[in-house]
Protein backbone atom coordinates (compact mmCIF):
# COMPACT_ATOMS: atom_id res chain seq x y z
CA UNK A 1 -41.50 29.68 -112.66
CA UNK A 2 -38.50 29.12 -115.54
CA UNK A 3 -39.60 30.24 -118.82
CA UNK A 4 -40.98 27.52 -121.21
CA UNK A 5 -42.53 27.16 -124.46
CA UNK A 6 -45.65 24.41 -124.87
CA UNK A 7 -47.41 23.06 -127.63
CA UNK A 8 -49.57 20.08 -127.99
CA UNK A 9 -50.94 19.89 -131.52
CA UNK A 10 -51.74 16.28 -131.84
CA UNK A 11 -55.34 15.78 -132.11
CA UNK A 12 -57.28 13.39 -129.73
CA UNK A 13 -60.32 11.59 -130.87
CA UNK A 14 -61.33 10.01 -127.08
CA UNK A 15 -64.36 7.80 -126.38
CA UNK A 16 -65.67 4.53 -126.66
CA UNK A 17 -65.95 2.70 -130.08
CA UNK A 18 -63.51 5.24 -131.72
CA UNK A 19 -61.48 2.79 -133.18
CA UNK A 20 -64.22 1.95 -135.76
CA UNK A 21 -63.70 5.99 -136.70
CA UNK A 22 -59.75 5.71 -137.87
CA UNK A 23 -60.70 5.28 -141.45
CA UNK A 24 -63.02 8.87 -141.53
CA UNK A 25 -60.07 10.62 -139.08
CA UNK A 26 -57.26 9.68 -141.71
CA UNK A 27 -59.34 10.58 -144.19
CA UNK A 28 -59.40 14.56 -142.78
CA UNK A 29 -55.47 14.01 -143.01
CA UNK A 30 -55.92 13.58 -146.68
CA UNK A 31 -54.57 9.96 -146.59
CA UNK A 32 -54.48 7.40 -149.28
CA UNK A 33 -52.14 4.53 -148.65
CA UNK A 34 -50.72 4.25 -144.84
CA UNK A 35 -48.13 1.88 -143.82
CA UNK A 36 -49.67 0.03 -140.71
CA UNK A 37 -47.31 -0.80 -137.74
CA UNK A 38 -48.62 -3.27 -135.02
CA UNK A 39 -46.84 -5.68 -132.68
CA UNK A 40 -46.84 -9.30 -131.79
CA UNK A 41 -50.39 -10.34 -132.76
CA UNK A 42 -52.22 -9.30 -129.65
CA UNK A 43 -54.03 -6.61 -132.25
CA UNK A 44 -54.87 -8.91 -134.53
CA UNK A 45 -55.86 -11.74 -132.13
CA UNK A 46 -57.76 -9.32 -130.42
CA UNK A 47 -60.03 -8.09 -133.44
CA UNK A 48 -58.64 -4.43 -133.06
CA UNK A 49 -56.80 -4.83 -136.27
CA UNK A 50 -59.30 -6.05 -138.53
CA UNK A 51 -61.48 -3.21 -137.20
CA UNK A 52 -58.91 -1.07 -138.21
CA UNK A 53 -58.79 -2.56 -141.72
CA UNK A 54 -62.41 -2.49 -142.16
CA UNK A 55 -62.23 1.26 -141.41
CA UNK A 56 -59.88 2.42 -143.70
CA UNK A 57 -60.93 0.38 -146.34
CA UNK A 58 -64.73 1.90 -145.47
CA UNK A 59 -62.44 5.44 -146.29
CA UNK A 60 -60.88 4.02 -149.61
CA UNK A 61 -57.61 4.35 -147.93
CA UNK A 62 -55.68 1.02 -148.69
CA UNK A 63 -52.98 -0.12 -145.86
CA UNK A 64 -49.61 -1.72 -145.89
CA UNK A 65 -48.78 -3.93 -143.14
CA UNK A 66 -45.51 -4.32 -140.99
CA UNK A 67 -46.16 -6.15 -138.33
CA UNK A 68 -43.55 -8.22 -135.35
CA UNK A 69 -42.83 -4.89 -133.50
CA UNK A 70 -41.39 -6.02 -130.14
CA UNK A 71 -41.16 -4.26 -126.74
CA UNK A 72 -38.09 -2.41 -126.55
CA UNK A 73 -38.45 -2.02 -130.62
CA UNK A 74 -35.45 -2.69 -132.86
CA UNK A 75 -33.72 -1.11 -135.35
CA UNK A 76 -34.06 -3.82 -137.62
CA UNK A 77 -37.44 -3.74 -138.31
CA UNK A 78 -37.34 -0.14 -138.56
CA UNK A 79 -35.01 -0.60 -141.59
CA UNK A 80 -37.52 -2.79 -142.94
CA UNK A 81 -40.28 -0.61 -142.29
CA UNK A 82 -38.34 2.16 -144.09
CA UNK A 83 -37.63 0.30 -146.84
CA UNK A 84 -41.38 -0.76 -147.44
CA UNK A 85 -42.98 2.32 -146.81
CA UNK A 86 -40.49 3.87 -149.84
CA UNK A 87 -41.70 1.14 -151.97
CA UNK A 88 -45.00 1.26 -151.84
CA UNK A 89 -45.21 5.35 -151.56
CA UNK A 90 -47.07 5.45 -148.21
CA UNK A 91 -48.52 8.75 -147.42
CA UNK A 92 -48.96 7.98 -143.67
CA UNK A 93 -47.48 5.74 -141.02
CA UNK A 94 -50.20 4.67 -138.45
CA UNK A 95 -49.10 2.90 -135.22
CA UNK A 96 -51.69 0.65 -133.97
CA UNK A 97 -50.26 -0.51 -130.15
CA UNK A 98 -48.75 0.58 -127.36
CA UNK A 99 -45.65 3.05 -127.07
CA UNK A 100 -42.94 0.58 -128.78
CA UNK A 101 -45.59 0.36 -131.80
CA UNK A 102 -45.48 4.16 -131.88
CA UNK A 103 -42.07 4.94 -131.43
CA UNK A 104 -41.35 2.68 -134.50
CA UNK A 105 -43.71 4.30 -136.49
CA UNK A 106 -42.20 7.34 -135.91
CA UNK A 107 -38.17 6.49 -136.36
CA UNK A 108 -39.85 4.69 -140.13
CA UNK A 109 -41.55 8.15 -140.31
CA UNK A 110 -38.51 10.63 -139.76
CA UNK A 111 -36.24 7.90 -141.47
CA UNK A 112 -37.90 7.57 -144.84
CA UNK A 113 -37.45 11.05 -146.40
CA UNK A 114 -33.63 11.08 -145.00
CA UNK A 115 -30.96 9.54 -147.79
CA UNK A 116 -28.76 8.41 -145.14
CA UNK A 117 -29.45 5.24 -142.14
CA UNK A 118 -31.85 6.21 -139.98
CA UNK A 119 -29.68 5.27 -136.80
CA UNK A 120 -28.13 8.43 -137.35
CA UNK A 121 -30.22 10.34 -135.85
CA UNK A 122 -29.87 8.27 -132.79
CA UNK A 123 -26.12 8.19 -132.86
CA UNK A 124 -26.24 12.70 -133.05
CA UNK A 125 -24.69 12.37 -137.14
CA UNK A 126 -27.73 13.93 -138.31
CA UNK A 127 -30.92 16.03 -137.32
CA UNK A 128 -34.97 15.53 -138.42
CA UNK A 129 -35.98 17.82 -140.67
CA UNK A 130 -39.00 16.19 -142.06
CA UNK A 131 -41.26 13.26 -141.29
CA UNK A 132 -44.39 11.35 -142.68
CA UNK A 133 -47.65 12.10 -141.03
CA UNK A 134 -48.01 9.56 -138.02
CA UNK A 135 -51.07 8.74 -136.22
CA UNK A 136 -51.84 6.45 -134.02
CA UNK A 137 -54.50 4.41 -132.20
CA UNK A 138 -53.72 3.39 -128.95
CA UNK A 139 -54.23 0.02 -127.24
CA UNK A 140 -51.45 0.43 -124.14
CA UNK A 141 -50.84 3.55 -122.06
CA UNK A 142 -47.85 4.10 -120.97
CA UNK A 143 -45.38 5.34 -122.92
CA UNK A 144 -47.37 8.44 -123.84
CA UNK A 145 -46.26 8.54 -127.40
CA UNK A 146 -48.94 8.88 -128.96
CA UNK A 147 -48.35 12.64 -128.17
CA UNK A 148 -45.16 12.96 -127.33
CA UNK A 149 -42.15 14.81 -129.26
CA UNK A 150 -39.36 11.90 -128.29
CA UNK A 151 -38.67 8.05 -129.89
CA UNK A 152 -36.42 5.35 -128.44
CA UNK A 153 -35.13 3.13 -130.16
CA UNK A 154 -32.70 -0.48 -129.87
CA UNK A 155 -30.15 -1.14 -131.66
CA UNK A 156 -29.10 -4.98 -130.51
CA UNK A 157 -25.92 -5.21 -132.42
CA UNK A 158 -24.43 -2.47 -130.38
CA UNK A 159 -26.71 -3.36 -127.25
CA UNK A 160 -27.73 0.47 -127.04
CA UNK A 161 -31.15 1.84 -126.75
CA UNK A 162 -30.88 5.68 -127.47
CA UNK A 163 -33.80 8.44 -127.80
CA UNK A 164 -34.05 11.39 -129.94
CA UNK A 165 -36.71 14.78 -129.98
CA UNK A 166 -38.20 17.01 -132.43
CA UNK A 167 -41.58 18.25 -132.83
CA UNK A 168 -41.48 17.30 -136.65
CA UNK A 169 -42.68 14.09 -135.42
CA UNK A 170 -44.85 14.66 -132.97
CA UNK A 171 -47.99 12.89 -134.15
CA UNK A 172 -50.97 14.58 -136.09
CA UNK A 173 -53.62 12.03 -134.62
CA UNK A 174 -53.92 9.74 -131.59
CA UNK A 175 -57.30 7.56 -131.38
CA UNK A 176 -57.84 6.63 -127.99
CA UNK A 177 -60.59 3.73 -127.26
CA UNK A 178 -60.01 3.05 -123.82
CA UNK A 179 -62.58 0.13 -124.19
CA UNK A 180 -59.44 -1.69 -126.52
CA UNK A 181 -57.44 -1.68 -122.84
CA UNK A 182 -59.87 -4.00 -120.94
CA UNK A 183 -58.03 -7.22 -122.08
CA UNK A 184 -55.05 -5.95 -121.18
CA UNK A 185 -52.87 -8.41 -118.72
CA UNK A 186 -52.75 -7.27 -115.26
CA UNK A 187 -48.51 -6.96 -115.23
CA UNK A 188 -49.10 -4.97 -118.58
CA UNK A 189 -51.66 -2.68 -116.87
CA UNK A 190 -48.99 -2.33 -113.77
CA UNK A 191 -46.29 -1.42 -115.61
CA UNK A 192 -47.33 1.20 -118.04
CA UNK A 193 -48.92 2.70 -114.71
CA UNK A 194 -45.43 2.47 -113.91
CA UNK A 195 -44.41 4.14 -117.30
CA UNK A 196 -46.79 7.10 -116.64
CA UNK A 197 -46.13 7.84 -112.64
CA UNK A 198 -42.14 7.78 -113.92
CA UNK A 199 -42.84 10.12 -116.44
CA UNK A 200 -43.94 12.35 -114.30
CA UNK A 201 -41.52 12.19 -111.81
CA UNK A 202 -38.74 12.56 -114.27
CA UNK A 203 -39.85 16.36 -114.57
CA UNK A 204 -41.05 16.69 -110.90
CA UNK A 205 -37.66 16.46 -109.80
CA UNK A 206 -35.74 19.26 -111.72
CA UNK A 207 -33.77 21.89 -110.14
CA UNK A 208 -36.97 24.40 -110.86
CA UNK A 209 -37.67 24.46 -107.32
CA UNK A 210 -41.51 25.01 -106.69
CA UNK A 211 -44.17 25.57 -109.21
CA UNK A 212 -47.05 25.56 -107.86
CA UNK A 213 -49.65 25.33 -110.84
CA UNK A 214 -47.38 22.87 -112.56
CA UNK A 215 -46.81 20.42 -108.81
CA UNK A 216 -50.08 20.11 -108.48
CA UNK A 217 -51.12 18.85 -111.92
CA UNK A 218 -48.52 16.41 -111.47
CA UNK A 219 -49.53 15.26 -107.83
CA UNK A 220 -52.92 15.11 -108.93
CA UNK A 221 -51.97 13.09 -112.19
CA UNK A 222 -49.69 10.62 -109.69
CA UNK A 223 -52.68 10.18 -107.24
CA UNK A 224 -55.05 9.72 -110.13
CA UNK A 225 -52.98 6.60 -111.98
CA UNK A 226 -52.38 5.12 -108.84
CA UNK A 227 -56.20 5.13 -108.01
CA UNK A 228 -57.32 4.38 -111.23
CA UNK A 229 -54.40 1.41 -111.71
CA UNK A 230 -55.94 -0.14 -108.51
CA UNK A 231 -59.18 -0.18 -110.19
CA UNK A 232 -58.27 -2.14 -113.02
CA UNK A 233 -56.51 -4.41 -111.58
CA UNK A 234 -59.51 -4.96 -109.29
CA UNK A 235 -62.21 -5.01 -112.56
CA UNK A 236 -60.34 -4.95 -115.71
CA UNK A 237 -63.88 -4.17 -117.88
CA UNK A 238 -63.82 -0.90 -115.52
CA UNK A 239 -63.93 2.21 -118.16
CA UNK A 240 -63.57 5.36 -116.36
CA UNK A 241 -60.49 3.37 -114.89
CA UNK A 242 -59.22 2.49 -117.88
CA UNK A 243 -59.86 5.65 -119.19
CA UNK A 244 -58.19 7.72 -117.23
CA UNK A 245 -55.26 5.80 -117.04
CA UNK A 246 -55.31 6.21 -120.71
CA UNK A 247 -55.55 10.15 -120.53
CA UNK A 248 -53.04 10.61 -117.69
CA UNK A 249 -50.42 9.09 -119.65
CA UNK A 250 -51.13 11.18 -122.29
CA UNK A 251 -50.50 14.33 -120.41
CA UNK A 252 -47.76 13.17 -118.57
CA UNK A 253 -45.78 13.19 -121.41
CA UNK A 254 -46.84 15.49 -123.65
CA UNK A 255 -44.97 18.03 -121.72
CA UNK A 256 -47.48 19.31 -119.76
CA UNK A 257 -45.66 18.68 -116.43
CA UNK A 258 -42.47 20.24 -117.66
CA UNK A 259 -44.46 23.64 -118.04
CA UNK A 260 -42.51 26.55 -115.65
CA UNK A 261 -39.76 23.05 -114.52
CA UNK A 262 -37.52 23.36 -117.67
CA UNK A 263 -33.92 24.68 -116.81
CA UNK A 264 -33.94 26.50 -120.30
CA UNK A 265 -36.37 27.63 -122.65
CA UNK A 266 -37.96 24.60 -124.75
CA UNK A 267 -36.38 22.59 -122.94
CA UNK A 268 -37.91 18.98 -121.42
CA UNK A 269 -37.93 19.35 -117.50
CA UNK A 270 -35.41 17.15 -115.63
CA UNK A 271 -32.77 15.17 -115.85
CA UNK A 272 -34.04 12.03 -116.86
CA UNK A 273 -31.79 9.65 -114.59
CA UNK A 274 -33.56 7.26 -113.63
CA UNK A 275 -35.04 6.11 -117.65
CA UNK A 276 -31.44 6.84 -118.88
CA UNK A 277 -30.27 4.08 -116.10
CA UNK A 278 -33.21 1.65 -116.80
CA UNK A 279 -32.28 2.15 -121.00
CA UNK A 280 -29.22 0.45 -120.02
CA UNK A 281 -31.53 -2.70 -118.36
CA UNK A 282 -34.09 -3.33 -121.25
CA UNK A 283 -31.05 -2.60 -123.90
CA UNK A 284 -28.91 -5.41 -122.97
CA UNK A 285 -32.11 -7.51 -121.79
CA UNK A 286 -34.85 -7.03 -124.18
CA UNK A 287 -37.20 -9.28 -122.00
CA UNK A 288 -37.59 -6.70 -119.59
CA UNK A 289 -40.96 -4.49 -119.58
CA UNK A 290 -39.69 -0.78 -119.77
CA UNK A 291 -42.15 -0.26 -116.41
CA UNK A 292 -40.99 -3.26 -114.75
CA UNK A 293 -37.39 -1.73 -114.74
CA UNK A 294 -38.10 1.71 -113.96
CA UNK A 295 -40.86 0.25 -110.60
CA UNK A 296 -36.92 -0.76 -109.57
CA UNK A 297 -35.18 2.08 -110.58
CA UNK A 298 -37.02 4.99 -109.76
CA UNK A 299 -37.35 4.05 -106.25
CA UNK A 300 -33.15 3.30 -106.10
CA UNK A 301 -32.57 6.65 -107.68
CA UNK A 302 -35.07 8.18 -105.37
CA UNK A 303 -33.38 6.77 -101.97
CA UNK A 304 -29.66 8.09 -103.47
CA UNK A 305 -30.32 11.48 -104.20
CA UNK A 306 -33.09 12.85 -102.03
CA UNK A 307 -30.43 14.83 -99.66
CA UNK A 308 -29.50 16.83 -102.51
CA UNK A 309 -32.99 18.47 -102.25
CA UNK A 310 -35.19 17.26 -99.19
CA UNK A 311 -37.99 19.95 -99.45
CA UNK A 312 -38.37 18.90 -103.20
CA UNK A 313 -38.81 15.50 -102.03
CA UNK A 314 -41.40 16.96 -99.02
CA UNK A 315 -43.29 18.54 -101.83
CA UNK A 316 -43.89 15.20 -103.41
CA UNK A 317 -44.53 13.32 -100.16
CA UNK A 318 -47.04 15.75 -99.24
CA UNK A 319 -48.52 16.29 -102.57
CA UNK A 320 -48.48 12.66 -103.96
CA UNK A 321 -49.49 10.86 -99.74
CA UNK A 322 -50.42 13.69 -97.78
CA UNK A 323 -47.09 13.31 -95.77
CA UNK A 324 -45.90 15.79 -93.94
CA UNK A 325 -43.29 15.83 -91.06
CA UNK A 326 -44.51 16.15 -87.76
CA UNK A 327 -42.09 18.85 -86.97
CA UNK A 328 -39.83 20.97 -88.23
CA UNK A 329 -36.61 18.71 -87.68
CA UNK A 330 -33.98 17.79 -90.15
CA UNK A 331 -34.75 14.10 -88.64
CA UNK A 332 -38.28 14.39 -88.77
CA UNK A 333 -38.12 15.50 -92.45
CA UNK A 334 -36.32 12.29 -93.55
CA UNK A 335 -38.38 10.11 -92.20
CA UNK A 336 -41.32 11.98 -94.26
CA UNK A 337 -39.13 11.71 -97.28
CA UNK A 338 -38.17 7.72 -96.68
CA UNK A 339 -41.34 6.75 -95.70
CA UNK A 340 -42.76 8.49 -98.84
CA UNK A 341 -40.35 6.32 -101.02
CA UNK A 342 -41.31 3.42 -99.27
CA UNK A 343 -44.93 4.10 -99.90
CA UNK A 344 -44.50 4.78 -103.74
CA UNK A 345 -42.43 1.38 -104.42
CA UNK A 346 -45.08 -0.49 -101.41
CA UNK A 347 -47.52 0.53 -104.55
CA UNK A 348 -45.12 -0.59 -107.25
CA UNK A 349 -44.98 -3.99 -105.91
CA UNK A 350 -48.62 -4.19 -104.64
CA UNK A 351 -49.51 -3.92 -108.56
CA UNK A 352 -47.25 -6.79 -109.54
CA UNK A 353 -44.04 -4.77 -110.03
CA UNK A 354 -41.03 -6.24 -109.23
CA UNK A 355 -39.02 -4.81 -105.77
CA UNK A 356 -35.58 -5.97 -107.03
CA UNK A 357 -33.32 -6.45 -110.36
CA UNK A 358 -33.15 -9.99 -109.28
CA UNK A 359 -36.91 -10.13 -109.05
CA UNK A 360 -36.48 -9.21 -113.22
CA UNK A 361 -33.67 -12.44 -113.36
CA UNK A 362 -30.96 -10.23 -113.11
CA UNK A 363 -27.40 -10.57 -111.36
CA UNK A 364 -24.72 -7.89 -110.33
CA UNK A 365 -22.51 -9.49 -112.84
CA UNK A 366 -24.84 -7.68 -115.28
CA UNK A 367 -24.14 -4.41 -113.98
CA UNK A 368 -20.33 -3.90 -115.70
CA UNK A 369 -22.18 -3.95 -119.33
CA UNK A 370 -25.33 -1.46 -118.21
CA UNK A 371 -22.26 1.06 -117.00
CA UNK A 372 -20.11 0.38 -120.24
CA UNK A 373 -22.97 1.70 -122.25
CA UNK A 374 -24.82 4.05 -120.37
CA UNK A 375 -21.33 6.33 -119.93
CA UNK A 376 -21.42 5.67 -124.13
CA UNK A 377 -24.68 7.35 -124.25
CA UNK A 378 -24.77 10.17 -121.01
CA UNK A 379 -20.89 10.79 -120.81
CA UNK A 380 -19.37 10.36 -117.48
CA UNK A 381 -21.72 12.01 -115.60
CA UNK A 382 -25.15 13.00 -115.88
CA UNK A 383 -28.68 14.85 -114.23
CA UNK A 384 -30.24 17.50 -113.30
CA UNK A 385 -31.70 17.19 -109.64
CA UNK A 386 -27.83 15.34 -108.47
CA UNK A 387 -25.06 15.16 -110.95
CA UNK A 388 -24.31 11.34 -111.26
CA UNK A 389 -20.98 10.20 -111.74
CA UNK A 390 -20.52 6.12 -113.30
CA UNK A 391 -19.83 5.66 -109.95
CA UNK A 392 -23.03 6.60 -108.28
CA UNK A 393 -24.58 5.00 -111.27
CA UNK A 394 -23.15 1.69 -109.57
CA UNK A 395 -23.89 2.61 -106.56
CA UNK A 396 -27.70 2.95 -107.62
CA UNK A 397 -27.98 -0.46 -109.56
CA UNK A 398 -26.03 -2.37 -106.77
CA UNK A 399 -28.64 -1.67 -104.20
CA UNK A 400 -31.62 -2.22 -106.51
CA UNK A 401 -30.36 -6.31 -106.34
């Protein structure tokens, strides 16, 4: 086990209903006027918004709103959001959505103290220092963010989508109502299930080699989504479903799984390949569901790299399926190791995902821009578990058509 360093300070206010207790929460946070992100309308269509509203203004705490954040958020309304929250002296930024919601929150958070564009820290001119408060309450899990210590961002005019860390903005509160999630469309539900088995995988497959306390959370948390997902789908109104989908992607990337995995000392676990190649998708197509790429991706990285460490990849067939090879033959092993790929993206797809990039309307034509920017952003090579050259990048999005 690699040294590590682990800390999880947001607080979690879990159970059903709890939406109706943001005003009293933010209230313990000393809050007086919070700028209030939310998305596309689904929030307020839904009724979770006004419920919202009612609670803070039950608290005396009065709200700004900023609505229109989109999946794959922009940097645009960021600006704006920055801009706003300056002029009307927010105290607070609360994120009421899913992980795009949040992530905006945060970059109008971190940006609004700093005198200079906020794309900078995105771009590496500048570091976070300080940040609003940010809480959030949480209507889509997937993206983990309402915990998390990481924020991606797009930035169309360039046609990059870049992340950035720091436990400055890590949020103070999440609210999590897992009741909110039952309306939830079933290709929504799919792919943040997606999101949160990715996540995971991400920091399964670092160059740690085994940890045993930290493999098996991260089985179990795999196995659990994917039982849970198929529950929802099944009865969306199911609760303990929903909820534990809701908690797994908490804990999937809050950091947890890294724990003993990290190749240095507070250090994230991993190499991150296959969400730095699906950036590339959703930043050039903005259309595309975050999940919905990586349910491709993952799978395609998977299939090109597993020789570089098969018994990492037995660990997961065994701990994630129960495979195991039937003897101890280099031949017998890959078969364990293909057919356990084949079994995570035969899951993928059996939620709704898609099995191709041209299942997502996408062409190899595409695949010229995606390696263009993703050697701007990772250099010309990247990873942890294989080194990938632009090359094998290519390689990997060419047989994902």
């Amino acid at each position: 086990m690699n040294d590590f360093s682990f800390q999880s300070p947001t607080r979690f206010v879990f159970g059903r209903g709890f939406c109706d207790r943001c005003g009293d929460e933010l209230a313990t946070l000393g809050a007086k006027r919070v700028l209030l992100v939310f998305g596309g309308g689904s929030v307020r269509h839904a009724g979770t918004l006004a419920r919202v509203e009612a609670s803070l203004a039950a608290a005396g705490i009065e709200c700004v709103e900023l609505g229109g954040v989109r999946p794959n958020p922009e940097l645009g309304l960021v600006r704006k959001g920055v801009s706003l929250a300056r002029e009307r002296d927010v105290d607070l930024v609360l994120a009421v959505g899913g992980g795009s919601v949040i992530d905006c929150a945060k970059a109008i958070a971190f940006g609004v103290p700093y005198e200079g564009d906020v794309w900078d820290f995105f771009s590496g001119k500048a570091s976070i220092t300080s940040c609003l408060p940010i809480a959030s309450v949480l209507t889509i899990p997937a993206a983990g963010s309402e915990a998390s210590a990481s924020c991606v961002i797009s930035n169309d005019a360039l046609s990059l989508k870049r992340g950035c860390a720091g436990e400055v903005f890590r949020p103070k509160l999440a609210i999590m109502d897992p009741e909110l999630t039952f309306t939830l469309p079933a290709y929504q539900t799919a792919a943040g299930a997606t999101d949160i088995i990715c996540h995971i995988c991400e920091r399964f497959f670092s160059s740690a080699g085994p940890v045993p306390v930290t493999d098996s959370i991260s089985c179990a948390l795999i196995r659990t989504v994917m039982d849970a997902a198929s529950a929802a789908l099944e009865n969306p109104d199911d609760y303990d479903a929903r909820a534990n989908i809701m908690w797994a992607g908490t804990l999937a990337h809050n950091d947890l799984c890294s724990c003993g995995r990290s190749a240095s000392y507070g250090k994230r676990a991993g190499g991150w390949e296959s969400h730095g190649l699906e950036h590339e998708i959703s930043a050039h197509h903005p259309q595309v569901a975050h999940g919905a790429g990586l349910a491709v991706i993952l799978p395609a990285w998977m299939r090109h790299v597993w020789r570089s460490d098969v018994e990492r990849f037995l660990s997961f067939a065994e701990g994630v399926f129960g495979l195991a090879p039937a003897d101890e033959t280099n031949e017998e092993a890959e078969r364990c190791v293909e057919r356990a790929i084949d079994c995570l993206q035969a899951f993928l797809v059996g939620m709704g995902m898609p099995a191709t990039l041209t299942d997502l309307g996408l062409s190899p034509a595409d695949v010229d821009a995606w390696i263009e920017t993703l050697s701007q952003n990772k250099g010309e090579s990247f990873g942890e578990l294989q080194t990938l050259t632009m090359d094998d990048a290519r390689a990997i999005y060419l047989s994902a058509f």
